[in-house]
PDB file of N, CA and C in Angstrom:
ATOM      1  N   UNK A   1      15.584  -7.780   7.378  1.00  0.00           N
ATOM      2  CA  UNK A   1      14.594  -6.726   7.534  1.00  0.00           C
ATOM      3  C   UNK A   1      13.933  -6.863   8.884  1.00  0.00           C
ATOM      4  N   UNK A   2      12.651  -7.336   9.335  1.00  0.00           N
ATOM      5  CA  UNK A   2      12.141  -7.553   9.970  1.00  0.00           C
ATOM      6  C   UNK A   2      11.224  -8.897  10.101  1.00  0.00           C
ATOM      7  N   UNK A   3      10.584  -8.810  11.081  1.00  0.00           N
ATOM      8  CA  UNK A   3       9.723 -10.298  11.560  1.00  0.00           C
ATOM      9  C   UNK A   3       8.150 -10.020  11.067  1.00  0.00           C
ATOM     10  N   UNK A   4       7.732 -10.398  10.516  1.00  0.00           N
ATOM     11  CA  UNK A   4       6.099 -10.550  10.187  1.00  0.00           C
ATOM     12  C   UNK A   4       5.732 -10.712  12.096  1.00  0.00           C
ATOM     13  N   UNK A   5       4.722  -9.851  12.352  1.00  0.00           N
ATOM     14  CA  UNK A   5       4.214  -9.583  13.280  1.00  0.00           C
ATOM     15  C   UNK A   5       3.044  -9.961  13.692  1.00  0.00           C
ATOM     16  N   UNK A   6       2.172  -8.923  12.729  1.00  0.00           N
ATOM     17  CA  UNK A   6       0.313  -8.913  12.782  1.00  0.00           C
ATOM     18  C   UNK A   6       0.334  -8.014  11.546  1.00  0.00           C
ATOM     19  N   UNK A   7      -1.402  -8.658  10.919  1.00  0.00           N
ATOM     20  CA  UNK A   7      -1.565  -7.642   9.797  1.00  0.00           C
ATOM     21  C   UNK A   7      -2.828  -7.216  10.443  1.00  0.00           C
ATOM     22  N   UNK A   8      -3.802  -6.595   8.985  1.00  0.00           N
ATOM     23  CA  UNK A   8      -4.689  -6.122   9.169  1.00  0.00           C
ATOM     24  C   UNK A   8      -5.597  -6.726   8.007  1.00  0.00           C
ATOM     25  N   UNK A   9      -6.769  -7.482   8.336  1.00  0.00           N
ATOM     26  CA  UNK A   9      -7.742  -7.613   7.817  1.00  0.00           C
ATOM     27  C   UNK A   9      -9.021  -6.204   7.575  1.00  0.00           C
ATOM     28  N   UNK A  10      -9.274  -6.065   6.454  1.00  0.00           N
ATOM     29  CA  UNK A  10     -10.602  -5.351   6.128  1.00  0.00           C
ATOM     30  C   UNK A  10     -12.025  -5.754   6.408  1.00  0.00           C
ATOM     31  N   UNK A  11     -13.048  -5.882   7.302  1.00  0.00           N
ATOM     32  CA  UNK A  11     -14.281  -6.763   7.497  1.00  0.00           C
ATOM     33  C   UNK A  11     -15.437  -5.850   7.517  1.00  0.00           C
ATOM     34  N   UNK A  12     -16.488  -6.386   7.174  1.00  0.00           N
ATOM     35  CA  UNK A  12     -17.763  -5.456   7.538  1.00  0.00           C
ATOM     36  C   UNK A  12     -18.376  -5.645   8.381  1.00  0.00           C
ATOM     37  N   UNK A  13     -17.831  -6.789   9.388  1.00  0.00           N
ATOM     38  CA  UNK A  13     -18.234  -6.772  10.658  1.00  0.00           C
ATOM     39  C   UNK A  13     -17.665  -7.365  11.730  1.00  0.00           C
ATOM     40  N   UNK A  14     -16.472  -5.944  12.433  1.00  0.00           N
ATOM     41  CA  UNK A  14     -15.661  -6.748  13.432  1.00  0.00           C
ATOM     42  C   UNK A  14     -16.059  -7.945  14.585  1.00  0.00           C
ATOM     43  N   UNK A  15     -16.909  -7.453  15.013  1.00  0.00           N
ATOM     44  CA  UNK A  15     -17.731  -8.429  15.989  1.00  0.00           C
ATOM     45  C   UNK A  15     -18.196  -9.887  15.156  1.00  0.00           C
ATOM     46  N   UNK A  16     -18.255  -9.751  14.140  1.00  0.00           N
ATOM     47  CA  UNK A  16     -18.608 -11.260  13.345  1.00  0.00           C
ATOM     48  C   UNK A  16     -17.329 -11.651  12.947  1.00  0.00           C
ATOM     49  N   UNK A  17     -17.104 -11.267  12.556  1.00  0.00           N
ATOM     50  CA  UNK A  17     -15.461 -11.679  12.326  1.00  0.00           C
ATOM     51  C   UNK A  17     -14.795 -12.189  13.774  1.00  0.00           C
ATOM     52  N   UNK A  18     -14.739 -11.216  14.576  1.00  0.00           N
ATOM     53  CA  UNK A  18     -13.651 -11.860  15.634  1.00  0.00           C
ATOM     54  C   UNK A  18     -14.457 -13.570  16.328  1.00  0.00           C
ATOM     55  N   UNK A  19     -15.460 -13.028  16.015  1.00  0.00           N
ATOM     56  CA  UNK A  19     -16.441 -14.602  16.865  1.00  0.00           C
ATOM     57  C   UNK A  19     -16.364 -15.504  16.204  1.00  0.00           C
ATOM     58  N   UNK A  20     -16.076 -15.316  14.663  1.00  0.00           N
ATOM     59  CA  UNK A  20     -15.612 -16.909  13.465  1.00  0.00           C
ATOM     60  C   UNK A  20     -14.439 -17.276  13.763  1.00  0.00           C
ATOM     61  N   UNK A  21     -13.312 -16.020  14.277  1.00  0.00           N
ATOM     62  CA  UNK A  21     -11.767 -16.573  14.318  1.00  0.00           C
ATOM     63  C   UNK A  21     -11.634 -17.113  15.837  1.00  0.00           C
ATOM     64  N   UNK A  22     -12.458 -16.936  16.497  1.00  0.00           N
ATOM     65  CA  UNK A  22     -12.254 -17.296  17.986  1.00  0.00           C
ATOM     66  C   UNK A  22     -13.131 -18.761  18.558  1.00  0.00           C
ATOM     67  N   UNK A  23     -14.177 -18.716  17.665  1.00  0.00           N
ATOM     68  CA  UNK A  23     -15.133 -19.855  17.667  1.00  0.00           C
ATOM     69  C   UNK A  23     -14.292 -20.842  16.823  1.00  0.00           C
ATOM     70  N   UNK A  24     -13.986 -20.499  15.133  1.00  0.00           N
ATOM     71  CA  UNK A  24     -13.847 -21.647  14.575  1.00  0.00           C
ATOM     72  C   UNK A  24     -11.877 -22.045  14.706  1.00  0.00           C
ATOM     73  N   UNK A  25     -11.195 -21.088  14.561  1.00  0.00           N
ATOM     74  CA  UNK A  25      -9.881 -21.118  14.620  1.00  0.00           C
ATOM     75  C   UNK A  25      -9.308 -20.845  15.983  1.00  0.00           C
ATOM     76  N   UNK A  26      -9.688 -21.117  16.794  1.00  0.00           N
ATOM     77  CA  UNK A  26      -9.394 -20.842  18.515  1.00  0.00           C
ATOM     78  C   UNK A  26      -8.635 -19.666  19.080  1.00  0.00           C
ATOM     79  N   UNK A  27      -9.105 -18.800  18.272  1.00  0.00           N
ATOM     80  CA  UNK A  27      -7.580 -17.721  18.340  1.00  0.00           C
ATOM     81  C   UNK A  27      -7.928 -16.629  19.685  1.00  0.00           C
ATOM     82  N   UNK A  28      -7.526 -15.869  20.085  1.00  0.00           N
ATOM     83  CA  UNK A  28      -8.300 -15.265  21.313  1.00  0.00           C
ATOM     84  C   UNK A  28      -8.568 -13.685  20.981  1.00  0.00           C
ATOM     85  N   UNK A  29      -9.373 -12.889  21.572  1.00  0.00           N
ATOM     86  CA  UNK A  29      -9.352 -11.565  22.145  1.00  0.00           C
ATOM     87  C   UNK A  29      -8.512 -10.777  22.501  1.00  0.00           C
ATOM     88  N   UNK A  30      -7.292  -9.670  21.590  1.00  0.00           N
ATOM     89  CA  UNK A  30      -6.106  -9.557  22.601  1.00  0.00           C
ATOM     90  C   UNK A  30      -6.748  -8.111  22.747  1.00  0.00           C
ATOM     91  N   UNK A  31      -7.245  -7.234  22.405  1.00  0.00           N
ATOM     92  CA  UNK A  31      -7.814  -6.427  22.691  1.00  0.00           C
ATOM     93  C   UNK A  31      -8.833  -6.044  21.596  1.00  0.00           C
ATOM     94  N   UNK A  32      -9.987  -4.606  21.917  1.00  0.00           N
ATOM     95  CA  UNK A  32     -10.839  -4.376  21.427  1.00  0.00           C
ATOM     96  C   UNK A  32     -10.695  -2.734  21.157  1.00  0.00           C
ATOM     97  N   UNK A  33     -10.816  -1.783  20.194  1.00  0.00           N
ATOM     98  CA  UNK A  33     -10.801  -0.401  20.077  1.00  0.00           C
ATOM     99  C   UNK A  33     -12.343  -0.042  19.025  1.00  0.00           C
ATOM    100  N   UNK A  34     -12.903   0.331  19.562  1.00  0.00           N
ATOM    101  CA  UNK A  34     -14.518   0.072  19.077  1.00  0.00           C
ATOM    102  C   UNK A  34     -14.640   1.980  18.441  1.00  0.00           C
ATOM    103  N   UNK A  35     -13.858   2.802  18.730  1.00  0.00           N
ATOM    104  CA  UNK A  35     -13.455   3.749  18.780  1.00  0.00           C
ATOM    105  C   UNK A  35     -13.097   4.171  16.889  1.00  0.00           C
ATOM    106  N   UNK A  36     -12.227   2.680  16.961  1.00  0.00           N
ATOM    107  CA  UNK A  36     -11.402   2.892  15.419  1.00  0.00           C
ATOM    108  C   UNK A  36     -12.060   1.361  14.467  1.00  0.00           C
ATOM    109  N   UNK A  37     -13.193   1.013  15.335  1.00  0.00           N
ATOM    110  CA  UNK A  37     -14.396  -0.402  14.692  1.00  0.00           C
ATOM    111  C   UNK A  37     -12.818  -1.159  14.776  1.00  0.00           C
ATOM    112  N   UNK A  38     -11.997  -1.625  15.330  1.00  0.00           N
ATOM    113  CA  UNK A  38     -10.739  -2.993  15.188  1.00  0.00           C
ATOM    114  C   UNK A  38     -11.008  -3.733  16.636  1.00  0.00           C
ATOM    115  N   UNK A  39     -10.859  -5.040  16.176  1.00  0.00           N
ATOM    116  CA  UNK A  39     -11.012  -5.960  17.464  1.00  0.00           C
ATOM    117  C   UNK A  39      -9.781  -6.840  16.681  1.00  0.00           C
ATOM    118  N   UNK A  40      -8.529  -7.074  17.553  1.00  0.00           N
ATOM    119  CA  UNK A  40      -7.399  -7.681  17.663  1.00  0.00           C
ATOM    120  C   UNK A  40      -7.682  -9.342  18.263  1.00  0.00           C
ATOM    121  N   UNK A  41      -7.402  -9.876  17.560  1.00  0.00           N
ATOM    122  CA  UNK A  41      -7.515 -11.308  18.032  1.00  0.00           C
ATOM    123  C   UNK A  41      -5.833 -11.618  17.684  1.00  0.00           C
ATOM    124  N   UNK A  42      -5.353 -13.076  18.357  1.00  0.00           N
ATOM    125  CA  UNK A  42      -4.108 -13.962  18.421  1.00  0.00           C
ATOM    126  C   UNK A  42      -4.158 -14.993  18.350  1.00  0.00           C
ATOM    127  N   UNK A  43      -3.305 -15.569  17.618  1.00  0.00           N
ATOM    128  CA  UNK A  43      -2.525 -16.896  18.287  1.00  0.00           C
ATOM    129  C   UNK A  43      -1.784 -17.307  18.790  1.00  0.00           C
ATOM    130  N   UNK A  44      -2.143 -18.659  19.420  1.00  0.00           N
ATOM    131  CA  UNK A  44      -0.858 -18.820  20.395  1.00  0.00           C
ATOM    132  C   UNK A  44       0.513 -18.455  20.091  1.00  0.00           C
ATOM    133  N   UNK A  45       0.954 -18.431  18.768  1.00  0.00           N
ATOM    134  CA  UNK A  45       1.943 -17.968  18.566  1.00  0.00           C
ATOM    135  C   UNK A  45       2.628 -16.065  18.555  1.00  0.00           C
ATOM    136  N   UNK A  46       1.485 -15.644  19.275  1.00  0.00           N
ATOM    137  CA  UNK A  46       1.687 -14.033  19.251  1.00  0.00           C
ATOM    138  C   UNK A  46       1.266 -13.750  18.180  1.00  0.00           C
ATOM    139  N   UNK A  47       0.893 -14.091  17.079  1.00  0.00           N
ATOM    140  CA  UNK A  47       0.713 -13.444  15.609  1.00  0.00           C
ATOM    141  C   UNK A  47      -0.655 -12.739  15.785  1.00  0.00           C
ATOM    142  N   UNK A  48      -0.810 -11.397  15.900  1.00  0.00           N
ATOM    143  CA  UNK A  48      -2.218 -10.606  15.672  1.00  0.00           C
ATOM    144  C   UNK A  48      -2.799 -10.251  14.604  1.00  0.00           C
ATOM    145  N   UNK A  49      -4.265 -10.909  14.298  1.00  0.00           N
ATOM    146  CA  UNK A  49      -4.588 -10.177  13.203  1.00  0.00           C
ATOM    147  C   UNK A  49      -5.800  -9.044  13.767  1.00  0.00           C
ATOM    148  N   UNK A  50      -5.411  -7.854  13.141  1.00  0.00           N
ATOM    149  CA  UNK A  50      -6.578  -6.319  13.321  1.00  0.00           C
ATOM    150  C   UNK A  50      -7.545  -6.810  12.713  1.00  0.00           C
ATOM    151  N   UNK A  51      -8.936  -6.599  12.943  1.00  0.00           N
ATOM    152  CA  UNK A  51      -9.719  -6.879  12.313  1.00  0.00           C
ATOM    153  C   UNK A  51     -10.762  -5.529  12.123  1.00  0.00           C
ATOM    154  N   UNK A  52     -10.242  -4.887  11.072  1.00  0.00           N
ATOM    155  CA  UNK A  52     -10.884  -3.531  10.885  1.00  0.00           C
ATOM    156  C   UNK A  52     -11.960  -3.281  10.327  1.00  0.00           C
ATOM    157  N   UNK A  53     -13.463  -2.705  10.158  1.00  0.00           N
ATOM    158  CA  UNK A  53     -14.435  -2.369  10.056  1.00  0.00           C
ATOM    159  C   UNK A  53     -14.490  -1.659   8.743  1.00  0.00           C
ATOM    160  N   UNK A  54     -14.494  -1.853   7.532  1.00  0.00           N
ATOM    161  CA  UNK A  54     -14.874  -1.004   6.544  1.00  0.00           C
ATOM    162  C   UNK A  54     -16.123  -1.358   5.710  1.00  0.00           C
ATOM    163  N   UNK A  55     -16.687  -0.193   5.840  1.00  0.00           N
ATOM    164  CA  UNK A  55     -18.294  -0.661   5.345  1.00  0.00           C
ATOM    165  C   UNK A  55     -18.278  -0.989   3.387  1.00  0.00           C
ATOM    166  N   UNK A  56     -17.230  -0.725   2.896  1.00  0.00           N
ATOM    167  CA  UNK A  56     -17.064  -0.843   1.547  1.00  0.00           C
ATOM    168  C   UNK A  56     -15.808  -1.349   0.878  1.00  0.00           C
ATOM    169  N   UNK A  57     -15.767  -2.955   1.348  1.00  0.00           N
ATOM    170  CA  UNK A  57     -14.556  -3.318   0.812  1.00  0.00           C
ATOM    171  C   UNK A  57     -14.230  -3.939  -0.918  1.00  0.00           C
ATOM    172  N   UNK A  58     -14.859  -2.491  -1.500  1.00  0.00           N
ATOM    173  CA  UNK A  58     -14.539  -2.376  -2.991  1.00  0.00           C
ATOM    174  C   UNK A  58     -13.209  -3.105  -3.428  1.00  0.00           C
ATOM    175  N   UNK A  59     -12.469  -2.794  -4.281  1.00  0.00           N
ATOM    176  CA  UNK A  59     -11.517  -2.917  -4.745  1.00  0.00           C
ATOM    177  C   UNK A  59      -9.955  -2.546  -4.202  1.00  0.00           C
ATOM    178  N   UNK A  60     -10.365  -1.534  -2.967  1.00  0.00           N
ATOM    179  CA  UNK A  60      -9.111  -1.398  -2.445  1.00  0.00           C
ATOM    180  C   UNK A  60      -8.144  -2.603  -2.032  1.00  0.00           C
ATOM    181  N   UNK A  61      -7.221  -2.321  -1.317  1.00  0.00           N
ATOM    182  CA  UNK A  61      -6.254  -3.269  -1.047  1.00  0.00           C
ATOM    183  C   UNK A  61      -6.642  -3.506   0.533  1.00  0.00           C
ATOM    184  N   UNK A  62      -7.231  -5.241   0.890  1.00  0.00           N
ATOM    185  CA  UNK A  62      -8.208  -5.944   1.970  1.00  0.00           C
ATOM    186  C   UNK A  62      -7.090  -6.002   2.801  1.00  0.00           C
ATOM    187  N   UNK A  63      -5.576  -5.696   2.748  1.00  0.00           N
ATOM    188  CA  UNK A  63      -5.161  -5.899   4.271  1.00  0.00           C
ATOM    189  C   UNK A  63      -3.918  -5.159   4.414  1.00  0.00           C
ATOM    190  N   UNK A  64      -3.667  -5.097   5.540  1.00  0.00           N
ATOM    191  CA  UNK A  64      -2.086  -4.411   6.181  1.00  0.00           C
ATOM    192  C   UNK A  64      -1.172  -5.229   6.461  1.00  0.00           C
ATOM    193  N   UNK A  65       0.120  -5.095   6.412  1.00  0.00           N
ATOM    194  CA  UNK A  65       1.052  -6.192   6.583  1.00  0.00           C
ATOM    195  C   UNK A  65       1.856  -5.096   7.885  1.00  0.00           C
ATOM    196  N   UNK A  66       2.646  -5.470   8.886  1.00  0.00           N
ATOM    197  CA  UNK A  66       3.176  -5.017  10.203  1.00  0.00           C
ATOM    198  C   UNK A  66       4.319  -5.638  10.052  1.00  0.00           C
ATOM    199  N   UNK A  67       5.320  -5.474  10.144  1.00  0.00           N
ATOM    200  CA  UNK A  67       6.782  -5.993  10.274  1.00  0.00           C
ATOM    201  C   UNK A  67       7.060  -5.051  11.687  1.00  0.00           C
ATOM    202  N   UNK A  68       7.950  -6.010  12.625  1.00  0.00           N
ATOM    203  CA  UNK A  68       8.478  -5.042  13.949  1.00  0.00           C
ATOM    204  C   UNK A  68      10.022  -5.727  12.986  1.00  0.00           C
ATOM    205  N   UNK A  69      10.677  -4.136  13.579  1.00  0.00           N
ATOM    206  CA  UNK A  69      12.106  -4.178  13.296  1.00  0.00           C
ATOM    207  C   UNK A  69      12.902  -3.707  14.726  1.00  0.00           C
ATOM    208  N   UNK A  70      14.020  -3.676  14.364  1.00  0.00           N
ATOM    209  CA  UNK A  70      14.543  -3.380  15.960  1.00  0.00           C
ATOM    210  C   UNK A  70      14.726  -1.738  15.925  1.00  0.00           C
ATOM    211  N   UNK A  71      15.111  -0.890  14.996  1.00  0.00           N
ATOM    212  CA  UNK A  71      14.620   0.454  15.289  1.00  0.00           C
ATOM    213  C   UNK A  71      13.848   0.971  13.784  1.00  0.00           C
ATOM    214  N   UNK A  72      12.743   1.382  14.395  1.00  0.00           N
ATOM    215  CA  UNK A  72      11.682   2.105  13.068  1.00  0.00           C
ATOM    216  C   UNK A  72      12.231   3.173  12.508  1.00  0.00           C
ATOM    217  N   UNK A  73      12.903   4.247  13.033  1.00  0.00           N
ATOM    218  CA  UNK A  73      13.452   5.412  12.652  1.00  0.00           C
ATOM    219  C   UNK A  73      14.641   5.165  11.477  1.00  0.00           C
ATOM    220  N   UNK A  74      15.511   3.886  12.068  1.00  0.00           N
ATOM    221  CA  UNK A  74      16.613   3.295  10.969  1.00  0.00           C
ATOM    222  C   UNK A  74      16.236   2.871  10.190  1.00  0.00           C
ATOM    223  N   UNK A  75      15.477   1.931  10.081  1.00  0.00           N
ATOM    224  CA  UNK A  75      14.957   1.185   8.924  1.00  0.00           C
ATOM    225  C   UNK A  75      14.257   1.988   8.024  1.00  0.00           C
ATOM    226  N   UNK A  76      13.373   3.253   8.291  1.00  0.00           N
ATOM    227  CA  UNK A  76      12.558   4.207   7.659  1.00  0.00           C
ATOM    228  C   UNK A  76      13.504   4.782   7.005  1.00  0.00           C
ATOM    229  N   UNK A  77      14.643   5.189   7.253  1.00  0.00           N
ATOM    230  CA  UNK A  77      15.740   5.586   6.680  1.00  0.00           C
ATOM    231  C   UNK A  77      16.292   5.162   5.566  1.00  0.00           C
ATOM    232  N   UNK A  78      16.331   4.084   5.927  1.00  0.00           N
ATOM    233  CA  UNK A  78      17.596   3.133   5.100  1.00  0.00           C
ATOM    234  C   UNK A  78      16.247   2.971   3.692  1.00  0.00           C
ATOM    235  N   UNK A  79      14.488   2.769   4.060  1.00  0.00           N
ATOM    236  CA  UNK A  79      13.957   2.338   2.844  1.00  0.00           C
ATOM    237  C   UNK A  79      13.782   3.850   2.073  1.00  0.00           C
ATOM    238  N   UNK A  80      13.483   4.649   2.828  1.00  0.00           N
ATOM    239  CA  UNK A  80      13.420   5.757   1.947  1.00  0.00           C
ATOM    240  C   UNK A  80      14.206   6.365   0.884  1.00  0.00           C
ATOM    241  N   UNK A  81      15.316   5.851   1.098  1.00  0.00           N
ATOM    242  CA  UNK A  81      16.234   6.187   0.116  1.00  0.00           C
ATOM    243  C   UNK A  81      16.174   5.142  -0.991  1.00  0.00           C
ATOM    244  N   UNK A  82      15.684   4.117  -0.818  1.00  0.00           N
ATOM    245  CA  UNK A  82      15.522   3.335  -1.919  1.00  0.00           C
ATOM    246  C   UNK A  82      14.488   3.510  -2.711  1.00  0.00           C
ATOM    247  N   UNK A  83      13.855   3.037  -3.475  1.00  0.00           N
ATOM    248  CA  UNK A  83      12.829   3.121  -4.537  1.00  0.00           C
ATOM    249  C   UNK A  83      11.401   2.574  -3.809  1.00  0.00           C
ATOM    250  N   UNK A  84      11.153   3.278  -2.930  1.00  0.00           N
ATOM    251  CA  UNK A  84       9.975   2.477  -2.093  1.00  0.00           C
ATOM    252  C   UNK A  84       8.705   3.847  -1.773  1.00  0.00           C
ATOM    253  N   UNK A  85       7.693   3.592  -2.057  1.00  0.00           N
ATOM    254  CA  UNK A  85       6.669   4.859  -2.081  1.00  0.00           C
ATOM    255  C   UNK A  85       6.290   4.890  -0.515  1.00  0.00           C
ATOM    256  N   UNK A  86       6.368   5.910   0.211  1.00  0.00           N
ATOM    257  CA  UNK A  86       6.419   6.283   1.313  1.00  0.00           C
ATOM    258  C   UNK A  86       4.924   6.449   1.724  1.00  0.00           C
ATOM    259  N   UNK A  87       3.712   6.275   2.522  1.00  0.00           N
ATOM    260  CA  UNK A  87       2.807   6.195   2.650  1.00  0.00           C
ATOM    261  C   UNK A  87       2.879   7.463   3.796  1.00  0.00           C
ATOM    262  N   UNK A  88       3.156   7.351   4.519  1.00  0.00           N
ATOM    263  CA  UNK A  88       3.508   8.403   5.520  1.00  0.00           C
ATOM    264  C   UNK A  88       4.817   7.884   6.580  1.00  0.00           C
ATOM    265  N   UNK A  89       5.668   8.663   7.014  1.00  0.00           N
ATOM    266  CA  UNK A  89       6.569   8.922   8.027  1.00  0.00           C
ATOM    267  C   UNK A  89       6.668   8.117   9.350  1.00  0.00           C
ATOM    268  N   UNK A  90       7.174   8.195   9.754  1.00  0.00           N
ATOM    269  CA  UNK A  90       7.153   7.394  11.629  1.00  0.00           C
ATOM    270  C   UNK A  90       5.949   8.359  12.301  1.00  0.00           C
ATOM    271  N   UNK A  91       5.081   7.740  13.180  1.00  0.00           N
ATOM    272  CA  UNK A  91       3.962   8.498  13.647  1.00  0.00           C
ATOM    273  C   UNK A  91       3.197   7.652  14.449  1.00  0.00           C
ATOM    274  N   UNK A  92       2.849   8.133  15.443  1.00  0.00           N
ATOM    275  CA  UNK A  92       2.065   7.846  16.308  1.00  0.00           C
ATOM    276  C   UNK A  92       0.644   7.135  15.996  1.00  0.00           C
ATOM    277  N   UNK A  93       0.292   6.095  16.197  1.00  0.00           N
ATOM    278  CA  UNK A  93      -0.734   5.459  16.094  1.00  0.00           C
ATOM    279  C   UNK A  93      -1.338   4.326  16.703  1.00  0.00           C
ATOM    280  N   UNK A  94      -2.611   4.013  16.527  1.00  0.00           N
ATOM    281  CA  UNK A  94      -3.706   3.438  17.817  1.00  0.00           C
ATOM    282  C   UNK A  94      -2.471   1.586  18.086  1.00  0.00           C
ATOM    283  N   UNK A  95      -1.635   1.404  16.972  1.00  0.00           N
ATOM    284  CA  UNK A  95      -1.095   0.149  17.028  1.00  0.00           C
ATOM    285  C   UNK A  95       0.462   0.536  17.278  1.00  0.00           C
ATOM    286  N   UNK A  96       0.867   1.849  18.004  1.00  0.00           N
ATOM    287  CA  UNK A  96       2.144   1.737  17.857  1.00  0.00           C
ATOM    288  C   UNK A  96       2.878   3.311  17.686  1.00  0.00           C
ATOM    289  N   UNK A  97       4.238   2.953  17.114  1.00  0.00           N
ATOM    290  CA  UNK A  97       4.630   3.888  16.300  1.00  0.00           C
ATOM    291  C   UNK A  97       5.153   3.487  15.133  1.00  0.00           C
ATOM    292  N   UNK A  98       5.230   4.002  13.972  1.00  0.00           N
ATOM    293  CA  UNK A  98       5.778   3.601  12.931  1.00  0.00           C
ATOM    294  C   UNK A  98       5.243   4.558  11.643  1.00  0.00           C
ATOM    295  N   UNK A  99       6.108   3.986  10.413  1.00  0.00           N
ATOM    296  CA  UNK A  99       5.819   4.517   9.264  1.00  0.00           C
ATOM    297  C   UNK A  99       5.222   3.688   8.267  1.00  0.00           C
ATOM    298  N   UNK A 100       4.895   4.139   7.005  1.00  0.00           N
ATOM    299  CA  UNK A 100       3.470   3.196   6.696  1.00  0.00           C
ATOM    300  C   UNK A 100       4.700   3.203   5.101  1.00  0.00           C
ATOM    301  N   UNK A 101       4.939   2.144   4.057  1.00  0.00           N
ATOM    302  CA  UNK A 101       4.496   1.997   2.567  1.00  0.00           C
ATOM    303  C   UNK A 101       3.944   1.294   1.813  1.00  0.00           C
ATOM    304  N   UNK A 102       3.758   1.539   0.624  1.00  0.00           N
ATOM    305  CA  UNK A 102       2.861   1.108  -0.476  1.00  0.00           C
ATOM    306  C   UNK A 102       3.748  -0.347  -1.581  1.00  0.00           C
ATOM    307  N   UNK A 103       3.387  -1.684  -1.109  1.00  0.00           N
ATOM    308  CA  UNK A 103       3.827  -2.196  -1.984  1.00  0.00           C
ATOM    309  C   UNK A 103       3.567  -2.176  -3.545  1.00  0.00           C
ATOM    310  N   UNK A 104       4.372  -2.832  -4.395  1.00  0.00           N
ATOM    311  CA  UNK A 104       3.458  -2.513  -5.775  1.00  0.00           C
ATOM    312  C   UNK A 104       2.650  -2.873  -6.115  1.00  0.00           C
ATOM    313  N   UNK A 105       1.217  -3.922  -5.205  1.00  0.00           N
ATOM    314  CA  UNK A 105      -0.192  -3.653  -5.662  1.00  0.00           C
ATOM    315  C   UNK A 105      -0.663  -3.115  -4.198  1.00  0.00           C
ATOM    316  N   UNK A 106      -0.004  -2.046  -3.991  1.00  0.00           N
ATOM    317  CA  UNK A 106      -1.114  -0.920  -3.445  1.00  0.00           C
ATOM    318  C   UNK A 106      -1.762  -0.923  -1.963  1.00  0.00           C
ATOM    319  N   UNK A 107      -0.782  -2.482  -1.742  1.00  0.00           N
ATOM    320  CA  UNK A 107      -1.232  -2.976  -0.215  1.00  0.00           C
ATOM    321  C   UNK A 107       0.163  -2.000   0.521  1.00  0.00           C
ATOM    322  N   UNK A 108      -0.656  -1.639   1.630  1.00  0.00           N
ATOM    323  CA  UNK A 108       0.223  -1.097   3.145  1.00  0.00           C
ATOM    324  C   UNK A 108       1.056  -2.237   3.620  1.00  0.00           C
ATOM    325  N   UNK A 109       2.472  -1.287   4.011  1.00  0.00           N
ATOM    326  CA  UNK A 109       2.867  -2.475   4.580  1.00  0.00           C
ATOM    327  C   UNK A 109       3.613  -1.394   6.352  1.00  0.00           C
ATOM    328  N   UNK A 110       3.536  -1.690   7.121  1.00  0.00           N
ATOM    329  CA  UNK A 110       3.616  -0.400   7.918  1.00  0.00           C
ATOM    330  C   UNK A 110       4.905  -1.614   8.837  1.00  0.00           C
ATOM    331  N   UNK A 111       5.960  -0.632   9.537  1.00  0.00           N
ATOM    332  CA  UNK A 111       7.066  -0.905  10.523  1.00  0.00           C
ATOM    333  C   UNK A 111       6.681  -0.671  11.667  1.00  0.00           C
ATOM    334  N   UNK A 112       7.215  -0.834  12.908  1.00  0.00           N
ATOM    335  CA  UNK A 112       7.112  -1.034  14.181  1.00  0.00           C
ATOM    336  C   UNK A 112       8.355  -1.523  14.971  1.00  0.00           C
ATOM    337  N   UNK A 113       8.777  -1.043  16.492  1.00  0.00           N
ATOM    338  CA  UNK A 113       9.559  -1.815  16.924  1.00  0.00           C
ATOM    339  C   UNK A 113       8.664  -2.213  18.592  1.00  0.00           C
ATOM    340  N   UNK A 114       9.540  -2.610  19.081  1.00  0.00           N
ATOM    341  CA  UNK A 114       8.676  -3.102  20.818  1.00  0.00           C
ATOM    342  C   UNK A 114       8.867  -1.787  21.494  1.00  0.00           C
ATOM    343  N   UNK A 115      10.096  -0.811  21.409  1.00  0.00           N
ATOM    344  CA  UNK A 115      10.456   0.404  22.040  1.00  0.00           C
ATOM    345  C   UNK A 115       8.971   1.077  22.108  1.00  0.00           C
ATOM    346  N   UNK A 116       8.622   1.113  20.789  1.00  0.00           N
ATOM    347  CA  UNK A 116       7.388   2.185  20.435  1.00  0.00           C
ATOM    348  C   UNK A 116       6.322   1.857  20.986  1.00  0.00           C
ATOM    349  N   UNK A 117       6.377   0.704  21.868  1.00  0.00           N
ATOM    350  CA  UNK A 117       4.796   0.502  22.745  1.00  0.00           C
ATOM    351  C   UNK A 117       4.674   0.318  23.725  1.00  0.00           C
ATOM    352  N   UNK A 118       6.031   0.843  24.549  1.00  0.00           N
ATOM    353  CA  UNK A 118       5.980   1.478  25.965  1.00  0.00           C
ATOM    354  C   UNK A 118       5.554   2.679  26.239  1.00  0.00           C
TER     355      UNK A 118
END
């Protein structure tokens, strides 16, 4: 399939959050979108976690999972035809391009390749 990439954490406060993972877990700043409340931190190993802003992290599902594959359009293909609930399509977005689905508890799991972020 693909490589585990970066996910997405749910927080109620990006700026507190990124300063615990950077203070206590050394991880760095890879960018900031204050626009969409996400501040992206890393580790040395490239692994990004989003750290997204939701003022009500009820019961929904607390994170995103990112797989890069080598083409998003194929792979979107090949899962759609299988038994897999489609969240939305290949599409343009603040992390990329890609298409988004729903594992069976309800967590996102969204595709990506490197093409899509030139």
């Amino acid at each position: 399939m693909g490589l585990l990439n970066h996910l997405t954490l749910f927080v109620r406060d990006r700026v507190q959050a990124a300063d615990w993972y950077v203070g206590m877990l050394g991880l760095e700043v890879e960018f900031e979108l204050p626009e969409t409340g996400t501040t992206a931190v890393r580790d040395p190993g490239n692994f990004t976690i989003f750290l997204a802003e939701r003022s009500d992290l009820g019961s929904e599902p607390r994170c995103v999972l990112y797989f890069q594959v080598d083409d998003v359009d194929a792979e979107y293909d090949r899962l759609k035809g299988q038994a897999v609930v489609v969240a939305h399509p290949p599409r343009v977005e603040p992390w990329g391009y890609g298409p988004g689905f729903v594992d069976p508890d309800g967590h996102t799991i969204r595709l990506w390749d490197q093409r899509s972020v030139s």
